[in-house]
PDB file of N, CA and C in Angstrom:
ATOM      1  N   UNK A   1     -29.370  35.063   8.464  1.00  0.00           N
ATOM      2  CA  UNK A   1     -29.659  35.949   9.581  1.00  0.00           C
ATOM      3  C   UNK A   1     -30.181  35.128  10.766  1.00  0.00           C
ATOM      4  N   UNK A   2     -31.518  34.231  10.652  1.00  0.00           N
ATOM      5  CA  UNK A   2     -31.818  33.417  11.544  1.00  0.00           C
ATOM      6  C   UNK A   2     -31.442  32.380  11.678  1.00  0.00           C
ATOM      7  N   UNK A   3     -30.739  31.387  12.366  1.00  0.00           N
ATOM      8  CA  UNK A   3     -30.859  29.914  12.375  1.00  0.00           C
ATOM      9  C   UNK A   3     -31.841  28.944  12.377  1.00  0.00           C
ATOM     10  N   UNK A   4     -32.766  29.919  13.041  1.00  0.00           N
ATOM     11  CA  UNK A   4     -34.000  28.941  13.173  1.00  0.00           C
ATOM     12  C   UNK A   4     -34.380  29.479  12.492  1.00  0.00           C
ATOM     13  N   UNK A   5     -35.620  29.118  11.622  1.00  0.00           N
ATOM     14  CA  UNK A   5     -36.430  30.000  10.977  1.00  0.00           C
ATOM     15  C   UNK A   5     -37.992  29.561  11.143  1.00  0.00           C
ATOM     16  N   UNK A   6     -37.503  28.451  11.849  1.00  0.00           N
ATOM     17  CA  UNK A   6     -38.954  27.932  12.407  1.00  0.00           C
ATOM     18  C   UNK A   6     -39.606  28.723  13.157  1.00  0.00           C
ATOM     19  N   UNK A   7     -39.084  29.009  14.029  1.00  0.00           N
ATOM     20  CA  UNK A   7     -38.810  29.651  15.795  1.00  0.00           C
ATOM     21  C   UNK A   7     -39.604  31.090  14.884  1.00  0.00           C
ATOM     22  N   UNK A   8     -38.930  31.257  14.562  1.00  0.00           N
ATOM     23  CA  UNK A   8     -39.720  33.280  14.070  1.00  0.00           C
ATOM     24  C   UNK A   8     -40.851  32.404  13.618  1.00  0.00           C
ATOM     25  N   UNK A   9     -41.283  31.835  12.906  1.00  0.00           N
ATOM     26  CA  UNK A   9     -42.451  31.680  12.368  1.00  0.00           C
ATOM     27  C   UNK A   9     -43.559  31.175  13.154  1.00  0.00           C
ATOM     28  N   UNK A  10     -43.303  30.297  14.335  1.00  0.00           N
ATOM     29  CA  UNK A  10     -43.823  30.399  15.456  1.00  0.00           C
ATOM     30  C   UNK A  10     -44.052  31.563  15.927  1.00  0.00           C
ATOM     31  N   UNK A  11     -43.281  32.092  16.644  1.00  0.00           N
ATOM     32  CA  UNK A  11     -43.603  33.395  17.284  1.00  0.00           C
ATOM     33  C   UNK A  11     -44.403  34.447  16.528  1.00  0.00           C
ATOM     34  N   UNK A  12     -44.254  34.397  15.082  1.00  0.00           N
ATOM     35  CA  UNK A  12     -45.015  35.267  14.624  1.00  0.00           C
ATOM     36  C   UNK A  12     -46.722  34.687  14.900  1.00  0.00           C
ATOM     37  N   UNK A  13     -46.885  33.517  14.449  1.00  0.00           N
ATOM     38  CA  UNK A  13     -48.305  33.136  14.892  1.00  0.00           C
ATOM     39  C   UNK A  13     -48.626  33.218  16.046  1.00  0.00           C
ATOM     40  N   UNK A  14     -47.904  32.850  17.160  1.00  0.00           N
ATOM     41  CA  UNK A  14     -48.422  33.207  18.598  1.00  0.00           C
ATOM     42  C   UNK A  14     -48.988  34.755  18.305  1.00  0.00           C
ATOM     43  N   UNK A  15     -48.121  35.693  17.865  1.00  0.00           N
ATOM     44  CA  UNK A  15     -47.978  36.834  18.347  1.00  0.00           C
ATOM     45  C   UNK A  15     -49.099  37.452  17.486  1.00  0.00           C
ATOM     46  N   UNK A  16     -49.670  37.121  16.312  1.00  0.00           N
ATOM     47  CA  UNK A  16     -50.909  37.233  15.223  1.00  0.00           C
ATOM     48  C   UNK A  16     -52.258  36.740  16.346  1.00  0.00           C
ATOM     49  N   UNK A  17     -52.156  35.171  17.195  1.00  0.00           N
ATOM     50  CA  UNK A  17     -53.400  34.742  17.950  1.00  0.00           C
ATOM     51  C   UNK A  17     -53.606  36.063  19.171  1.00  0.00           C
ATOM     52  N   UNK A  18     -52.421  36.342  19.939  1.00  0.00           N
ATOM     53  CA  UNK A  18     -52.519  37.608  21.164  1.00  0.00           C
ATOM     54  C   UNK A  18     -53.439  38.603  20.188  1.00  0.00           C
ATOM     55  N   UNK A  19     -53.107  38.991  19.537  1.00  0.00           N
ATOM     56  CA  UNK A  19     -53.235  40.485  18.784  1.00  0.00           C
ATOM     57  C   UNK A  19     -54.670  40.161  18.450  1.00  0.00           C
ATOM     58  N   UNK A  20     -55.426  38.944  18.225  1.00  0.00           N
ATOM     59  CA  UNK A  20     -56.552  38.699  17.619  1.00  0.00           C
ATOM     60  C   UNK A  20     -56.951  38.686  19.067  1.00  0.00           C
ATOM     61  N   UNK A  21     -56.871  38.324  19.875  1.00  0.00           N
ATOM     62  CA  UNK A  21     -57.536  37.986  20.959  1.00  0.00           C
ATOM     63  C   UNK A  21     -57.720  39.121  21.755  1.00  0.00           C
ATOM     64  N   UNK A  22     -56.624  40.098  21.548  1.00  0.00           N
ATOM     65  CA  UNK A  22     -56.764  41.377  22.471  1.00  0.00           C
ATOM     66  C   UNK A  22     -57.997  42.594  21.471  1.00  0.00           C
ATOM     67  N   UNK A  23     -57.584  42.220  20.123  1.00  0.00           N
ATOM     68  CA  UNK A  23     -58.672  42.907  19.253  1.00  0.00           C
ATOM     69  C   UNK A  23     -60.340  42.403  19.676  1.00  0.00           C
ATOM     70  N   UNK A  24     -60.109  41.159  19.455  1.00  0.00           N
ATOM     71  CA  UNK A  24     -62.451  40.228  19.927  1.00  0.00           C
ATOM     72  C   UNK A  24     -62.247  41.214  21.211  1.00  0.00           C
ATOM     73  N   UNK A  25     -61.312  41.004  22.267  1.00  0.00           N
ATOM     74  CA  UNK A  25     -61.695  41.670  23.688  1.00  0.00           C
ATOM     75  C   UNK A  25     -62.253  43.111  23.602  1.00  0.00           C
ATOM     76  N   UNK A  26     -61.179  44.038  23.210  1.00  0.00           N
ATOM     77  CA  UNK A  26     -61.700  45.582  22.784  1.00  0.00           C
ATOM     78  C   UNK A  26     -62.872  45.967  22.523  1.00  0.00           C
ATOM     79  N   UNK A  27     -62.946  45.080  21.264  1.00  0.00           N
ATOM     80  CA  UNK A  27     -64.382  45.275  20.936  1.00  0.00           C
ATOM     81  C   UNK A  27     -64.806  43.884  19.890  1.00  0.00           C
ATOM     82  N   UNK A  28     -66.027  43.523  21.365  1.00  0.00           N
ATOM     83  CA  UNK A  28     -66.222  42.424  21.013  1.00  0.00           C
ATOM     84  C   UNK A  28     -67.510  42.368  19.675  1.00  0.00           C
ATOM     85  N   UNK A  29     -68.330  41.607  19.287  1.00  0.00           N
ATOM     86  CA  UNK A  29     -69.146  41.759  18.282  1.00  0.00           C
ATOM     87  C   UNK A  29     -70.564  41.992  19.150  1.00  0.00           C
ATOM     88  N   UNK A  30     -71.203  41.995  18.315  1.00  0.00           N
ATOM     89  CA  UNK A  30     -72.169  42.791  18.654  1.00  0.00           C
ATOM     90  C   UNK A  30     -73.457  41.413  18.884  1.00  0.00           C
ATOM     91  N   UNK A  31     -74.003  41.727  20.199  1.00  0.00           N
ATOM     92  CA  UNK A  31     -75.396  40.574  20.075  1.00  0.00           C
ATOM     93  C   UNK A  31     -76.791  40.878  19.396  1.00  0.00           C
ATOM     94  N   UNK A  32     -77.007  39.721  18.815  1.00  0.00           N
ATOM     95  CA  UNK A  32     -78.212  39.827  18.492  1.00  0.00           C
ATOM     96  C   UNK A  32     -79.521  39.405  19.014  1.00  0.00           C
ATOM     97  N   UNK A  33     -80.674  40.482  19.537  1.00  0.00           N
ATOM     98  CA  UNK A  33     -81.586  39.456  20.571  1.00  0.00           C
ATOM     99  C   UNK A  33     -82.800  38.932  19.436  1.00  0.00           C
ATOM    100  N   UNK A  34     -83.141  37.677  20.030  1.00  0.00           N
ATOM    101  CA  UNK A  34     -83.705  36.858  19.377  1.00  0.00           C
ATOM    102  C   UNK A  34     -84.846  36.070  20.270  1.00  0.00           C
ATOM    103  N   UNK A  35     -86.358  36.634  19.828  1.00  0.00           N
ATOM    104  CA  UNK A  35     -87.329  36.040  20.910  1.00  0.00           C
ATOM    105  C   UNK A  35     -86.885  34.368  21.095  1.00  0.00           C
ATOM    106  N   UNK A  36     -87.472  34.003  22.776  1.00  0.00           N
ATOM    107  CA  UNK A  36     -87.068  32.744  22.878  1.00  0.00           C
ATOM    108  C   UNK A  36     -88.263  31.597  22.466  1.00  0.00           C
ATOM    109  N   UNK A  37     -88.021  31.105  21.802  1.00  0.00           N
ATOM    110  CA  UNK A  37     -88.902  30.070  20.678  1.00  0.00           C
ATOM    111  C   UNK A  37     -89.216  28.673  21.729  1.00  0.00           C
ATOM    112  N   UNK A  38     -90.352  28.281  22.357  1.00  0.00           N
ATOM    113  CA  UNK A  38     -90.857  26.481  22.971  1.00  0.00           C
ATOM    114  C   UNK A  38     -91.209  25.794  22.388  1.00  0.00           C
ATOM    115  N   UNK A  39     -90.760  25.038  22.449  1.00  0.00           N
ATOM    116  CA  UNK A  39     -91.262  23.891  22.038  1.00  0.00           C
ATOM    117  C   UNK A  39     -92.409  23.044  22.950  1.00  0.00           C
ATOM    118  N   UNK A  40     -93.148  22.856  22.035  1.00  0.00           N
ATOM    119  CA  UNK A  40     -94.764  22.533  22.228  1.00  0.00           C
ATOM    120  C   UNK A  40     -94.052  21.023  22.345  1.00  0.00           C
ATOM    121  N   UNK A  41     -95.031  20.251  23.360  1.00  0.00           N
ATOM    122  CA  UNK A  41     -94.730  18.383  22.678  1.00  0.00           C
ATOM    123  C   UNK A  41     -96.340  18.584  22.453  1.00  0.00           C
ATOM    124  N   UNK A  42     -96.195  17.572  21.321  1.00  0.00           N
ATOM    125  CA  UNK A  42     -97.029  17.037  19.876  1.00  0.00           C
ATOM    126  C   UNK A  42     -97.820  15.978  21.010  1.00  0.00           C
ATOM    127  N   UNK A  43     -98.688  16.289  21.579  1.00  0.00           N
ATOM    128  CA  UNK A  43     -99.661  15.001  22.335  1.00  0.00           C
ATOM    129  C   UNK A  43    -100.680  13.943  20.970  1.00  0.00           C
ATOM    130  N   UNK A  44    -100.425  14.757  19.194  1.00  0.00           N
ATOM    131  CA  UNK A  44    -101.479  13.525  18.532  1.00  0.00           C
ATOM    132  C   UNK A  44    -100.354  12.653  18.213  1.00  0.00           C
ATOM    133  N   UNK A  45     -99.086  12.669  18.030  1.00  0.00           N
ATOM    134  CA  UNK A  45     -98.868  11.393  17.621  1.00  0.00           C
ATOM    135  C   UNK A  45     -98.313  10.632  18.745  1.00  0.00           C
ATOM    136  N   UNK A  46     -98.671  10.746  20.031  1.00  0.00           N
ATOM    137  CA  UNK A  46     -98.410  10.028  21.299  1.00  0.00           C
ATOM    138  C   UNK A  46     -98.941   8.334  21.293  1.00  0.00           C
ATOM    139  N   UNK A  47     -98.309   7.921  22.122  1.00  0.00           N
ATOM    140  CA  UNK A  47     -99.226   6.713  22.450  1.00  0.00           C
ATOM    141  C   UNK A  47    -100.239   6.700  23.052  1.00  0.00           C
ATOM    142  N   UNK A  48    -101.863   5.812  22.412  1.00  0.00           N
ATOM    143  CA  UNK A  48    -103.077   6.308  23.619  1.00  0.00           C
ATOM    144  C   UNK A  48    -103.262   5.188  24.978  1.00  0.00           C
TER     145      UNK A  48
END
C-alpha cells in the first residue's frame, strides 16, 4: 500500500508531538505555590 513506510511513521510522530502540545496548551498543569526559602551566609565558618 505504502512505499515509504518510513514517511507514515514519521508523520505519525510529528502528528502524536502537535496533539501533545496542543493538549499541555488546553490545559496546562496545575502550579504549585511554594514559600520562597533564603539563604542565610554562614558568617562562623568565614575567614577572621
Amino acid at each position: 500500500m505504502f512505499r515509504r513506510p518510513i514517511l507514515v511513521v514519521i508523520l505519525l510522530l510529528v502528528g502524536l508531538l502537535v496533539a501533545g502540545l496542543l493538549a499541555v496548551g488546553a490545559f496546562p498543569p496545575g502550579v504549585k505555590q511554594q514559600p520562597v526559602e533564603r539563604v542565610l551566609p554562614n558568617d562562623r565558618f568565614g575567614p577572621r
